[in-house]
C-alpha atoms as a PDB file:
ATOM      1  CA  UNK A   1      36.871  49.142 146.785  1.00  0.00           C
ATOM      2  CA  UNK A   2      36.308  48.643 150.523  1.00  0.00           C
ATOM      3  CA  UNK A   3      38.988  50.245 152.932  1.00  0.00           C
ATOM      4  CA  UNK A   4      39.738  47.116 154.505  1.00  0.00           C
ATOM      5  CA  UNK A   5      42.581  45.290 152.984  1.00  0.00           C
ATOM      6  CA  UNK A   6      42.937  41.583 152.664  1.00  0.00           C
ATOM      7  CA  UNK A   7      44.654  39.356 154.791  1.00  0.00           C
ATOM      8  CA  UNK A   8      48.399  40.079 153.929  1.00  0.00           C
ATOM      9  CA  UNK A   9      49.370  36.432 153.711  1.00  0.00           C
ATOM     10  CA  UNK A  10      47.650  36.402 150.462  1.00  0.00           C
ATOM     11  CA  UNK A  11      48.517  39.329 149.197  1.00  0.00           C
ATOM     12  CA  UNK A  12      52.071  37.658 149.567  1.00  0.00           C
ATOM     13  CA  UNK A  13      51.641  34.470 148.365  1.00  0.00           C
ATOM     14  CA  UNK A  14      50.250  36.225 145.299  1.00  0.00           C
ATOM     15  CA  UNK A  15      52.882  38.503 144.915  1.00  0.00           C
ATOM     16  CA  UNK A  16      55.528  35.670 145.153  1.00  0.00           C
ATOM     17  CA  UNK A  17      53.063  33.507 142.487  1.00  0.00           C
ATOM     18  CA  UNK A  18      52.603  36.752 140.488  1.00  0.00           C
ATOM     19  CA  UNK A  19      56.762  37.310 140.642  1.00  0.00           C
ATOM     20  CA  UNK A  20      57.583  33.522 139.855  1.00  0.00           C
ATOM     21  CA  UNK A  21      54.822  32.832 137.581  1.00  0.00           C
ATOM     22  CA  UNK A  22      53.654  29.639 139.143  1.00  0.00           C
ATOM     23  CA  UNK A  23      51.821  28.544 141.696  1.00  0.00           C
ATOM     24  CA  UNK A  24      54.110  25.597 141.966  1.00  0.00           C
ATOM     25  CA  UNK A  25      57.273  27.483 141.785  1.00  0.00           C
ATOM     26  CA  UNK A  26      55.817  29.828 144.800  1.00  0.00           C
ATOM     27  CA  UNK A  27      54.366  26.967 147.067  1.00  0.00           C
ATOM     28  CA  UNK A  28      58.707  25.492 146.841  1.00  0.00           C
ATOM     29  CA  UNK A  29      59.887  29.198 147.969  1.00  0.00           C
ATOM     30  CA  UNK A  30      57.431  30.055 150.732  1.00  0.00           C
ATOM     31  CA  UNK A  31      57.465  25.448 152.115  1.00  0.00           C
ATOM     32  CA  UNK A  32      53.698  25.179 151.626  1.00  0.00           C
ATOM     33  CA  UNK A  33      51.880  23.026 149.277  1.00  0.00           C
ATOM     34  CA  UNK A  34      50.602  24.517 145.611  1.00  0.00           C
ATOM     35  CA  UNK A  35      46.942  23.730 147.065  1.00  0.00           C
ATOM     36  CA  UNK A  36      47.737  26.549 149.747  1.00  0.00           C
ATOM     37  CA  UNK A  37      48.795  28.630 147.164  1.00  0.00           C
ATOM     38  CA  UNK A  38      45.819  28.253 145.168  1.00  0.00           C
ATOM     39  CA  UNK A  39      43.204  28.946 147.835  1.00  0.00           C
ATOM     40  CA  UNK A  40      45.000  32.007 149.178  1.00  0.00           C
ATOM     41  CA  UNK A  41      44.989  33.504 145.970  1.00  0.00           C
ATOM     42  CA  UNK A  42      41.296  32.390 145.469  1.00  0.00           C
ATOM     43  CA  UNK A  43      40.233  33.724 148.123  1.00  0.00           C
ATOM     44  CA  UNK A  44      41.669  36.969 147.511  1.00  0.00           C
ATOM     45  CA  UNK A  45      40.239  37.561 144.257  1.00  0.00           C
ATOM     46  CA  UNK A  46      36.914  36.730 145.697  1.00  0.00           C
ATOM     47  CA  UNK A  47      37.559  39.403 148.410  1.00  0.00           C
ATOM     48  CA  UNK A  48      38.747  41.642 145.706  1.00  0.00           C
ATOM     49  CA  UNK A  49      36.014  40.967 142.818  1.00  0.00           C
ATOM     50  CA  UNK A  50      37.788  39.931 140.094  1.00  0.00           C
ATOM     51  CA  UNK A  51      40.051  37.395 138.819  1.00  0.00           C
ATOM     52  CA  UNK A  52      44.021  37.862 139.135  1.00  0.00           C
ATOM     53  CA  UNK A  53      45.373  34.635 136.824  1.00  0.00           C
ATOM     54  CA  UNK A  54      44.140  33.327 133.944  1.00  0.00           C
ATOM     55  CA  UNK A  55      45.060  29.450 134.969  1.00  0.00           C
ATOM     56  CA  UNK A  56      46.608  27.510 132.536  1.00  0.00           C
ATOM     57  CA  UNK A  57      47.749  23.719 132.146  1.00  0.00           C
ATOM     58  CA  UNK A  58      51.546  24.465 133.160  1.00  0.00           C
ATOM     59  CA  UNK A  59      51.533  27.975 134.183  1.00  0.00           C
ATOM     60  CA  UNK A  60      49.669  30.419 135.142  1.00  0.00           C
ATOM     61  CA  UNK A  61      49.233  34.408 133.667  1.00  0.00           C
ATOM     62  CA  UNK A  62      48.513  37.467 135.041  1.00  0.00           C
ATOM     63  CA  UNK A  63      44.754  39.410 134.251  1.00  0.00           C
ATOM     64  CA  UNK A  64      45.033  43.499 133.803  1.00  0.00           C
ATOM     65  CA  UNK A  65      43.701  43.851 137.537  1.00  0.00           C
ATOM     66  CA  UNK A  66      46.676  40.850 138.429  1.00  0.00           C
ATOM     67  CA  UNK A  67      49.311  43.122 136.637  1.00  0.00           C
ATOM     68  CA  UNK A  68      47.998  46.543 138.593  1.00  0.00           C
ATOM     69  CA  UNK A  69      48.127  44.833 142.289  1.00  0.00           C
ATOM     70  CA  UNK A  70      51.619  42.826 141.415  1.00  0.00           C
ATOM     71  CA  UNK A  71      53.001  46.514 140.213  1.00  0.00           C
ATOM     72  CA  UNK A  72      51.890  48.284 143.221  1.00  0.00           C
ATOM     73  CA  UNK A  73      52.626  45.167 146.160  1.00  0.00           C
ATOM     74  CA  UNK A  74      56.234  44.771 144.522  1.00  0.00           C
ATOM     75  CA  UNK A  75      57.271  48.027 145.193  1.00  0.00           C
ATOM     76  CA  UNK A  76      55.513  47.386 149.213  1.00  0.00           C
ATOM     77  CA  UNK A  77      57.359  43.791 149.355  1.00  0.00           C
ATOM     78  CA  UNK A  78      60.652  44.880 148.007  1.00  0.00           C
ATOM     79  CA  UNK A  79      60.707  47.454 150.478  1.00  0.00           C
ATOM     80  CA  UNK A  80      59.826  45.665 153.559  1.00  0.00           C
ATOM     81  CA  UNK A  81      62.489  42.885 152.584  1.00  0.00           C
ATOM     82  CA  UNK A  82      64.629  45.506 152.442  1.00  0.00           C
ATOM     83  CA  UNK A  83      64.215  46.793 156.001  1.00  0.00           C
ATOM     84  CA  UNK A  84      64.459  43.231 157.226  1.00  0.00           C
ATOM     85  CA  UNK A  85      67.673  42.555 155.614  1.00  0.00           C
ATOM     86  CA  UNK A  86      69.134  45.792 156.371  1.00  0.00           C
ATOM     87  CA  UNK A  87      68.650  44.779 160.884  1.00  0.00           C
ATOM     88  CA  UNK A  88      70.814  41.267 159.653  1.00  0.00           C
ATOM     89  CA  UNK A  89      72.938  42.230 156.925  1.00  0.00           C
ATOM     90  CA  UNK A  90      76.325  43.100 158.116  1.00  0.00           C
ATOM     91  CA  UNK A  91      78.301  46.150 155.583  1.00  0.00           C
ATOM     92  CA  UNK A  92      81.288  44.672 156.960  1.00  0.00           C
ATOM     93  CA  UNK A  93      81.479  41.378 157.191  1.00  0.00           C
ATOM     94  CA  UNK A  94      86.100  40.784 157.207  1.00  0.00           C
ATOM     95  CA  UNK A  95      85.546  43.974 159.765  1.00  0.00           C
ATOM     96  CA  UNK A  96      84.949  43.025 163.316  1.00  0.00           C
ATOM     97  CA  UNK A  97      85.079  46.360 165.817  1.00  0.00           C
ATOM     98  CA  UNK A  98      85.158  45.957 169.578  1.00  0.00           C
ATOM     99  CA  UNK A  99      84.833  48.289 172.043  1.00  0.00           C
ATOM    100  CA  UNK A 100      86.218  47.848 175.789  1.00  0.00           C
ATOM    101  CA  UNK A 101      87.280  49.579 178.804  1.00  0.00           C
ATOM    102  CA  UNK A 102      90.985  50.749 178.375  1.00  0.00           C
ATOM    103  CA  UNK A 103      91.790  48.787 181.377  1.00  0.00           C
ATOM    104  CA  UNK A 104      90.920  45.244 180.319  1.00  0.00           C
ATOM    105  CA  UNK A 105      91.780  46.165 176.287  1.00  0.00           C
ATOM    106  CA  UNK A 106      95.701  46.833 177.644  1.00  0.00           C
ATOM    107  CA  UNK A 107      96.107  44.277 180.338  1.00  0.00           C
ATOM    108  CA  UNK A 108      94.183  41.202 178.962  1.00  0.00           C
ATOM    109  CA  UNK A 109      92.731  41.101 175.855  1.00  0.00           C
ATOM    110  CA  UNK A 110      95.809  43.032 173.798  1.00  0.00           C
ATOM    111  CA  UNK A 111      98.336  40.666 175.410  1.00  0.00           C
ATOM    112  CA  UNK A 112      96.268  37.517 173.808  1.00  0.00           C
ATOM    113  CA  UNK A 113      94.933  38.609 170.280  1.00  0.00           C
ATOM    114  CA  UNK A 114      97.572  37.495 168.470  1.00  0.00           C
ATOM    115  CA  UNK A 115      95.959  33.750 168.645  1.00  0.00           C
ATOM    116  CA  UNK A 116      93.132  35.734 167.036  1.00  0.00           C
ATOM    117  CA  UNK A 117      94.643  37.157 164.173  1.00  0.00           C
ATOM    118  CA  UNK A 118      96.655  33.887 163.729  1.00  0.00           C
ATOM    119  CA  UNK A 119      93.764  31.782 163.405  1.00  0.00           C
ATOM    120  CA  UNK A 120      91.466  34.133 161.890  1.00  0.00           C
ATOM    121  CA  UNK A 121      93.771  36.254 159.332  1.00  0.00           C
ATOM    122  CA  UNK A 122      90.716  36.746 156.960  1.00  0.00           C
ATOM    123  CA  UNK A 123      89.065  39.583 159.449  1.00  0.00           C
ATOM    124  CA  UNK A 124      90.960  42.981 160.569  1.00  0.00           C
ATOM    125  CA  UNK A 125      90.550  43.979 164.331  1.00  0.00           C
ATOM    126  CA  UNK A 126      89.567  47.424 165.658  1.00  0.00           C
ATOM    127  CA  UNK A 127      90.167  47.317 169.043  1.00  0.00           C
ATOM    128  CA  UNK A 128      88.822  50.721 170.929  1.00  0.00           C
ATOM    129  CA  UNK A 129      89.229  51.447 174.434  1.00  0.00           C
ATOM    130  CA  UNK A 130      86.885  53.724 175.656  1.00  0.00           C
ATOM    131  CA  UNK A 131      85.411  54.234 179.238  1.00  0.00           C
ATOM    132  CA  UNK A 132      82.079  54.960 177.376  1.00  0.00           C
ATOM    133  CA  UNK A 133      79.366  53.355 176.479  1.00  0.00           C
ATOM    134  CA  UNK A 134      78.582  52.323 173.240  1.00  0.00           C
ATOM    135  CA  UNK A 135      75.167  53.266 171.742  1.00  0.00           C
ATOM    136  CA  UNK A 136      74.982  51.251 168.886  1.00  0.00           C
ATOM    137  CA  UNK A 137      73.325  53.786 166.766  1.00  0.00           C
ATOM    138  CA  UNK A 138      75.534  53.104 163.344  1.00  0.00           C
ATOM    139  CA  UNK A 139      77.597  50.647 162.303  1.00  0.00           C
ATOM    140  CA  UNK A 140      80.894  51.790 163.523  1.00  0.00           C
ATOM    141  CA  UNK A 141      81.147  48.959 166.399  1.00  0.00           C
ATOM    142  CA  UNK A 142      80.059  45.474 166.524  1.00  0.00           C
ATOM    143  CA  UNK A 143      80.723  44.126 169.979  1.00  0.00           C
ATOM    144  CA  UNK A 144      81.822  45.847 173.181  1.00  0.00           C
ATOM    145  CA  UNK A 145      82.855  44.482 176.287  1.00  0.00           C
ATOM    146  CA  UNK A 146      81.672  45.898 179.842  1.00  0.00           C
ATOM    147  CA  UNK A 147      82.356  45.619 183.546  1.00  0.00           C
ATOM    148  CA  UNK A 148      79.286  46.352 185.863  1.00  0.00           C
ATOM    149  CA  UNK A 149      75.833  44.311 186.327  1.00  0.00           C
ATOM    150  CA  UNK A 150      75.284  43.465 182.857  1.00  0.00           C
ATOM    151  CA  UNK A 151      71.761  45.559 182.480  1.00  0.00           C
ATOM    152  CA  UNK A 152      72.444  48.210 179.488  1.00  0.00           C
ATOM    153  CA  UNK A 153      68.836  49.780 178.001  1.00  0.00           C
ATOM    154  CA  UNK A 154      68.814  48.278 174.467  1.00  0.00           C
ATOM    155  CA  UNK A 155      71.352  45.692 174.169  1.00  0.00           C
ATOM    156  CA  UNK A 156      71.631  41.981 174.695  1.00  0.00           C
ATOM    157  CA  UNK A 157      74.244  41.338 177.690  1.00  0.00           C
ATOM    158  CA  UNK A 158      76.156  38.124 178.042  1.00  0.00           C
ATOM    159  CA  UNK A 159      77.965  37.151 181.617  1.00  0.00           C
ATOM    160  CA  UNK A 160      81.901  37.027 179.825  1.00  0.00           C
ATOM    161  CA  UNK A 161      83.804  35.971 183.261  1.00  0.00           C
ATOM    162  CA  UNK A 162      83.795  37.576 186.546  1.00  0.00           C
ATOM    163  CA  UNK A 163      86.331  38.322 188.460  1.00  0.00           C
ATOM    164  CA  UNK A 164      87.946  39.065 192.335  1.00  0.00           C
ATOM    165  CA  UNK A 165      90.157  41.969 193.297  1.00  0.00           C
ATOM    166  CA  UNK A 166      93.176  41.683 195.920  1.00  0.00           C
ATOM    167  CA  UNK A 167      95.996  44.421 196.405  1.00  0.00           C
ATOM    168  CA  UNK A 168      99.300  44.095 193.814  1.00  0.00           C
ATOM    169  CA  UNK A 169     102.611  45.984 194.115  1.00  0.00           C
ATOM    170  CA  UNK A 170     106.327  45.734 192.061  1.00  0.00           C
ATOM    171  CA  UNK A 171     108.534  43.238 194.184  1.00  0.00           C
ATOM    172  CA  UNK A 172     111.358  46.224 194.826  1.00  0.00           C
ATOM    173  CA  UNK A 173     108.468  48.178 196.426  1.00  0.00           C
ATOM    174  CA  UNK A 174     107.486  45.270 198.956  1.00  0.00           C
ATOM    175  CA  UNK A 175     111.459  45.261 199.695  1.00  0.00           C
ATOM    176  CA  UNK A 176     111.545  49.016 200.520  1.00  0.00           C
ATOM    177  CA  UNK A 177     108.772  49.296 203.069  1.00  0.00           C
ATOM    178  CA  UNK A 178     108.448  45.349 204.304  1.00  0.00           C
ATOM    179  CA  UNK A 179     104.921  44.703 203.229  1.00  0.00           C
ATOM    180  CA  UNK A 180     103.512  41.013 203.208  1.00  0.00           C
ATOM    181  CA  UNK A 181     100.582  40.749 204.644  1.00  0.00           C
ATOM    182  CA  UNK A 182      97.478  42.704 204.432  1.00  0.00           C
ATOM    183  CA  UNK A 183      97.996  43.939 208.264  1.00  0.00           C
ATOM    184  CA  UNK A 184     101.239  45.797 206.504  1.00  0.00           C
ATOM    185  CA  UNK A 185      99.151  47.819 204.029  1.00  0.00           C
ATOM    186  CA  UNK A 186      98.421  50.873 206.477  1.00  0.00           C
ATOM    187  CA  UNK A 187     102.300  51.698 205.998  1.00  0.00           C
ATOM    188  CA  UNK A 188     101.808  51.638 202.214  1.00  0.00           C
ATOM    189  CA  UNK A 189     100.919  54.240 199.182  1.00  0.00           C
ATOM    190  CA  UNK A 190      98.066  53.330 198.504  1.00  0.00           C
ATOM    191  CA  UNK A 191      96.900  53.592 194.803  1.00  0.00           C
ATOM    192  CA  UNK A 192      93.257  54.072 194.546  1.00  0.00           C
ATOM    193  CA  UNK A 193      90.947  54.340 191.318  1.00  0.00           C
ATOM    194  CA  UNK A 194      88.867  57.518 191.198  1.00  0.00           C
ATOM    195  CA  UNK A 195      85.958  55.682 188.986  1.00  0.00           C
ATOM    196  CA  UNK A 196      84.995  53.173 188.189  1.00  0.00           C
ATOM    197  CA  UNK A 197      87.006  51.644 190.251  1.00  0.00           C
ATOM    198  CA  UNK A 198      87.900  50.156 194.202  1.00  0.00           C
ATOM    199  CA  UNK A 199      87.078  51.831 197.230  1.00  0.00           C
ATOM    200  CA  UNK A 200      90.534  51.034 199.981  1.00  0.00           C
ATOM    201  CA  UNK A 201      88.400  51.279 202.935  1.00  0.00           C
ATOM    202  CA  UNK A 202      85.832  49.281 202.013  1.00  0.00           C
ATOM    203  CA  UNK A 203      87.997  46.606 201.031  1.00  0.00           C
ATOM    204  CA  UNK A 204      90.315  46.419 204.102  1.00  0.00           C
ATOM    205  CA  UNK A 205      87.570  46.811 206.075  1.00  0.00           C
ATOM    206  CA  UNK A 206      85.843  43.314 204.367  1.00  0.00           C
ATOM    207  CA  UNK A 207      88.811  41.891 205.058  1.00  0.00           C
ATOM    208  CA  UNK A 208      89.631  42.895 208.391  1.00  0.00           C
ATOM    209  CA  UNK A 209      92.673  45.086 208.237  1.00  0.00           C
ATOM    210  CA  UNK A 210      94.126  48.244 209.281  1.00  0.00           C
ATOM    211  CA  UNK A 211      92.857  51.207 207.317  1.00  0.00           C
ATOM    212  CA  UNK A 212      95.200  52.847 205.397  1.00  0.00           C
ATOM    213  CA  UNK A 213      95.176  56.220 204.114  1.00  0.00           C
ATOM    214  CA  UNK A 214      95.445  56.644 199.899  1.00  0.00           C
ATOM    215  CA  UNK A 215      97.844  59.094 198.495  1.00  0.00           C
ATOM    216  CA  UNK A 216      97.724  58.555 194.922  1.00  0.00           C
ATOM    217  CA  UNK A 217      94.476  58.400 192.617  1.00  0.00           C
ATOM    218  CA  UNK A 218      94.476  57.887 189.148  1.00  0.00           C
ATOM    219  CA  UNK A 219      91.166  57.903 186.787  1.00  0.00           C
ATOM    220  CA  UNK A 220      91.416  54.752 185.526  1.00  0.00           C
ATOM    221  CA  UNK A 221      92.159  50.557 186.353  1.00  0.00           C
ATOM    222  CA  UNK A 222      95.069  50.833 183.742  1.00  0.00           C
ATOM    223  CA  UNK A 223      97.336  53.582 185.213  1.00  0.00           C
ATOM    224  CA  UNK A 224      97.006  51.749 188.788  1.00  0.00           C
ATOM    225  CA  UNK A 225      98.379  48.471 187.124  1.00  0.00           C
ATOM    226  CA  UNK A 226     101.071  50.490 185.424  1.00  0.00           C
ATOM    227  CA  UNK A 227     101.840  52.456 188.805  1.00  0.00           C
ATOM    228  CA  UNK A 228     102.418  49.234 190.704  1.00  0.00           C
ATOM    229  CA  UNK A 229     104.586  48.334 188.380  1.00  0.00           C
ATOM    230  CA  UNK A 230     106.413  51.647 188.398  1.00  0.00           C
ATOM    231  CA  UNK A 231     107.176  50.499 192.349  1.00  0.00           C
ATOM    232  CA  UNK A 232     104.883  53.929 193.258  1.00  0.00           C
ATOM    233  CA  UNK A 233     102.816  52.001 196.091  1.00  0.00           C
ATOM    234  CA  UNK A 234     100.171  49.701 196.344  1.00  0.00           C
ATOM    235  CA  UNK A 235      97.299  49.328 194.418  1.00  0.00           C
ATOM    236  CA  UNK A 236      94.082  47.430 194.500  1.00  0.00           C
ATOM    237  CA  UNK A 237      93.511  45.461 190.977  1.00  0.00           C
ATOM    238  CA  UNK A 238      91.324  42.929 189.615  1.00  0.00           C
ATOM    239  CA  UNK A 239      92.634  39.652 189.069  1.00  0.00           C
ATOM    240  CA  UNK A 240      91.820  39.732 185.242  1.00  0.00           C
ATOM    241  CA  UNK A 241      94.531  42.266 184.853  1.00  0.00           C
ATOM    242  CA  UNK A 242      96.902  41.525 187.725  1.00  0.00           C
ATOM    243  CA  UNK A 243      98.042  37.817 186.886  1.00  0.00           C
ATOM    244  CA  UNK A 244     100.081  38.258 184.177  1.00  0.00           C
ATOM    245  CA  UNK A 245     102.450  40.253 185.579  1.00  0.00           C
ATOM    246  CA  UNK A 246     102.369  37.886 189.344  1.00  0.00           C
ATOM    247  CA  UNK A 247     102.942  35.110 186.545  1.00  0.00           C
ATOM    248  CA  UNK A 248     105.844  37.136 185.539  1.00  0.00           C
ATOM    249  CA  UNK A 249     107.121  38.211 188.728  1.00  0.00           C
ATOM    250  CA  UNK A 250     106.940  41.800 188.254  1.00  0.00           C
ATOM    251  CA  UNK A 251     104.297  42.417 190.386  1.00  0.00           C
ATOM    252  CA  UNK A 252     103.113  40.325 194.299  1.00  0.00           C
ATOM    253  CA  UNK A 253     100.198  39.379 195.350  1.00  0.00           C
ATOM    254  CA  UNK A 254      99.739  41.037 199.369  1.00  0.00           C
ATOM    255  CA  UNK A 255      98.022  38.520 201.471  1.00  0.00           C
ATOM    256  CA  UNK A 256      95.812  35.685 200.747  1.00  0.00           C
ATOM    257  CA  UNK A 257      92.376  37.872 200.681  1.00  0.00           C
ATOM    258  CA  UNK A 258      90.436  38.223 197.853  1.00  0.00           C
ATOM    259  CA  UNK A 259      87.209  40.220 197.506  1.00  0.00           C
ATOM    260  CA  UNK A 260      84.768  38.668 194.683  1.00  0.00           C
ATOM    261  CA  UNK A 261      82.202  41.898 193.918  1.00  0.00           C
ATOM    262  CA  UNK A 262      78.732  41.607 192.340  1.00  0.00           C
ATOM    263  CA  UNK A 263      80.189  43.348 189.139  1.00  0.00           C
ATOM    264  CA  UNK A 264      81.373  40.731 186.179  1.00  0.00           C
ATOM    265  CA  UNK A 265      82.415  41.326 182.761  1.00  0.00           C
ATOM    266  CA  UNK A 266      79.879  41.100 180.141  1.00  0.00           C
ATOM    267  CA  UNK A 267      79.932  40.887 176.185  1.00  0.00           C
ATOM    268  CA  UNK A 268      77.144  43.304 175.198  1.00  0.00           C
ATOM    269  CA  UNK A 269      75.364  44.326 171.833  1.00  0.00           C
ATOM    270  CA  UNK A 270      72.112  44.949 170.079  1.00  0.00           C
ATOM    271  CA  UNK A 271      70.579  41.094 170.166  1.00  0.00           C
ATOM    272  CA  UNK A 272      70.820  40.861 166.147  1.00  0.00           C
ATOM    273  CA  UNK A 273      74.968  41.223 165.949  1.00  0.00           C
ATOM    274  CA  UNK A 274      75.054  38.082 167.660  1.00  0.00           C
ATOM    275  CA  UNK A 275      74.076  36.188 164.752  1.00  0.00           C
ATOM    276  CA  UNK A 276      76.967  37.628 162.833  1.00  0.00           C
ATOM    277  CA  UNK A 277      79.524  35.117 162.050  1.00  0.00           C
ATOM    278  CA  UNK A 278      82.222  36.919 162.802  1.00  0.00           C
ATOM    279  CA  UNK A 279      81.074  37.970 166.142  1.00  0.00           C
ATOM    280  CA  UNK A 280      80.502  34.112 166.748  1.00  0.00           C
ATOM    281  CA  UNK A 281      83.520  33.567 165.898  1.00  0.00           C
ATOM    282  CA  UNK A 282      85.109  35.904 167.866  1.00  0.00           C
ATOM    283  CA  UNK A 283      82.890  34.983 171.042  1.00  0.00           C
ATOM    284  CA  UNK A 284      83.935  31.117 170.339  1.00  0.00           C
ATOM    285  CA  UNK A 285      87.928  32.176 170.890  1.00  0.00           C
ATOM    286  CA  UNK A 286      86.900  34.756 173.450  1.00  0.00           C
ATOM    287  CA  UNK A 287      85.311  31.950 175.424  1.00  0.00           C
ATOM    288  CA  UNK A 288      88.548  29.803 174.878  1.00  0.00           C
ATOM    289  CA  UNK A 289      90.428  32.427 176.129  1.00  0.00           C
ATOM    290  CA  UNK A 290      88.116  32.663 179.024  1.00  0.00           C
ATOM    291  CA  UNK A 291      88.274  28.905 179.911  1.00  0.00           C
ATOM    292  CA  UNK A 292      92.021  28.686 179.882  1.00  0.00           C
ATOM    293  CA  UNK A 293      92.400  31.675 182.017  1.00  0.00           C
ATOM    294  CA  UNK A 294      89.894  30.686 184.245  1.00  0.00           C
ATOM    295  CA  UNK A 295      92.093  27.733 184.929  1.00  0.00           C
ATOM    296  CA  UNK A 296      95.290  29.341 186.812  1.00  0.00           C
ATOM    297  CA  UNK A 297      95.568  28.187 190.429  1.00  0.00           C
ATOM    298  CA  UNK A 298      93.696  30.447 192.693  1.00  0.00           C
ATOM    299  CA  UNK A 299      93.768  27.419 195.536  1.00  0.00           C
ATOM    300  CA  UNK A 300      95.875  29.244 197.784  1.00  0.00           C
ATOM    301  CA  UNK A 301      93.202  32.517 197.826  1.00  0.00           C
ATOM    302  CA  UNK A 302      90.320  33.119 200.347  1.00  0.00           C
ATOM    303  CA  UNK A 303      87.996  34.596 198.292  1.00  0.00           C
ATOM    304  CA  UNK A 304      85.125  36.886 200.030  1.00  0.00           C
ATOM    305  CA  UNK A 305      81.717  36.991 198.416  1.00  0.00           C
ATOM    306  CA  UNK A 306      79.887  40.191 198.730  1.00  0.00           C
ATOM    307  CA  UNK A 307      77.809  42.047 197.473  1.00  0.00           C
ATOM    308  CA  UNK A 308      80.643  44.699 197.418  1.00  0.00           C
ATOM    309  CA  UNK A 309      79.891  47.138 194.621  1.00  0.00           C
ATOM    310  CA  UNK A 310      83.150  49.481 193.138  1.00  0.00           C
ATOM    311  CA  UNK A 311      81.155  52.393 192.732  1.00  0.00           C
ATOM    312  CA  UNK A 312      77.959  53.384 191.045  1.00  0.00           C
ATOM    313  CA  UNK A 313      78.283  53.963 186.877  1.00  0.00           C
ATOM    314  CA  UNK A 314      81.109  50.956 186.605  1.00  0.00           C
ATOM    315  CA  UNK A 315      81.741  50.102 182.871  1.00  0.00           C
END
């Protein structure tokens, strides 16, 4: 037999006639015609020299040398079909596992999920906060959620919301040191992210102000939200996980100055989870929850664009 093999479209349309025992029955499974069928598999046994089917009036049977090729191309077939399903088939399917930075996990997407899981009872939610990013190597997380530039080596990335940042602090402390605009702030404590996070001087200086000096870092967006509210200083914040508590009155918005960085959040995995229906659904309520947050008044804000990056790495 020659070392070169046949064209592998018919070797599959016999396999699939072979399996089925019909030409007919194989042209309906692969959408071509029982003519295409019949030529493939002509042609093959011409190329192979020696018949595969005895032909019969409603059916067709396999030869000895039909038998031996089906035998070995099954095993091949089954395999490859195998693979494919295995990139689309999801193990968990009631199982939907996101990953996120702590920050934006604890301060806007815990604080909503309850519409989730009351419109969607059938799937359980693992919600992991983690700083890192997610490889996507097994199985153990379907979606994750990023802030930064949206280019990750080996994942799909799509633009979630972005976002602006302005400086936040608990009503009491605005009392105690008489801070209301942004030409106070050199007075205040200023609460700075170590990473990924806001740089104070670059921000006051975009806007104008007096540079203050920073006397409290944390390493991480969440514990400067929860030291503003702990009436410790000042800190700088995005607006996705500010509002809530300005809605609420536990924390102020300083000024009118708002800095809008290059940075968004993005929804990112490997391209295939998003055709898993529970990802789509869960990026169809995300979205809602996007829209309707997107819609708070922000009128009153003079918004800077820049190209103002946080710091190198962001998440």
């Amino acid at each position: 037999m020659k070392d070169k093999l046949p064209p592998l479209q018919g070797l599959y349309y016999f396999y699939q006639a072979a399996k089925l025992g019909s030409f007919k029955d194989a042209a309906s499974t692969l959408y071509v015609s029982a003519a295409a069928i019949s030529q493939q598999i002509r042609q093959l046994e011409e190329q192979l020299g020696c018949e595969l089917f005895y032909r019969q009036h409603r059916k067709v049977m396999l030869t000895a040398e039909g038998h031996s090729l089906f035998k070995e191309l099954s095993q091949g077939f089954e395999q490859i079909i195998r693979g494919v399903q295995s990139i689309h088939n999801d193990a968990e399917p009631n199982r939907l596992s996101i990953s996120t930075l702590p920050s934006f996990a604890q301060h806007w997407l815990v604080p909503r999920i309850q519409s989730f899981r009351e419109q969607y009872p059938e799937l359980s939610l693992l919600l992991e906060p983690n700083n890192k990013l997610v490889t996507f190597q097994d199985d153990s997380v379907d979606i994750c959620i990023r802030y930064g530039e949206g280019q990750y080596p080996d994942v799909e990335s799509r633009l979630l919301m972005e976002d602006i940042i302005y400086p936040v602090c608990h009503p009491l402390y605005q009392q105690q040191h008489n801070i209301h605009t942004i030409h106070d702030l050199h007075k205040a404590d200023l609460i700075e992210d170590t990473w990924p996070d806001m740089d104070w001087s670059l921000w006051l200086n975009h806007v104008g102000a007096p540079i203050g000096t920073r006397t409290l870092q944390y390493n991480g967006a969440h514990f400067v939200v929860e030291g503003a509210l702990s009436v410790q200083g000042v800190g700088l914040i995005k607006h996705s996980l500010a509002y809530r508590y300005i809605k609420e009155g536990t924390l102020v918005r300083i000024g009118d100055f708002a800095l809008k960085p290059r940075f968004a959040y993005y929804v990112c995995a490997p391209a295939n989870h998003f055709n898993r229906p529970k990802i789509q659904t869960f990026l169809s309520w995300l979205n809602q929850e996007v829209d309707e947050f997107k819609r708070c008044d922000m009128s009153h804000l003079s918004v800077i664009e820049t190209d103002y990056v946080l710091r190198p790495n962001s998440l």
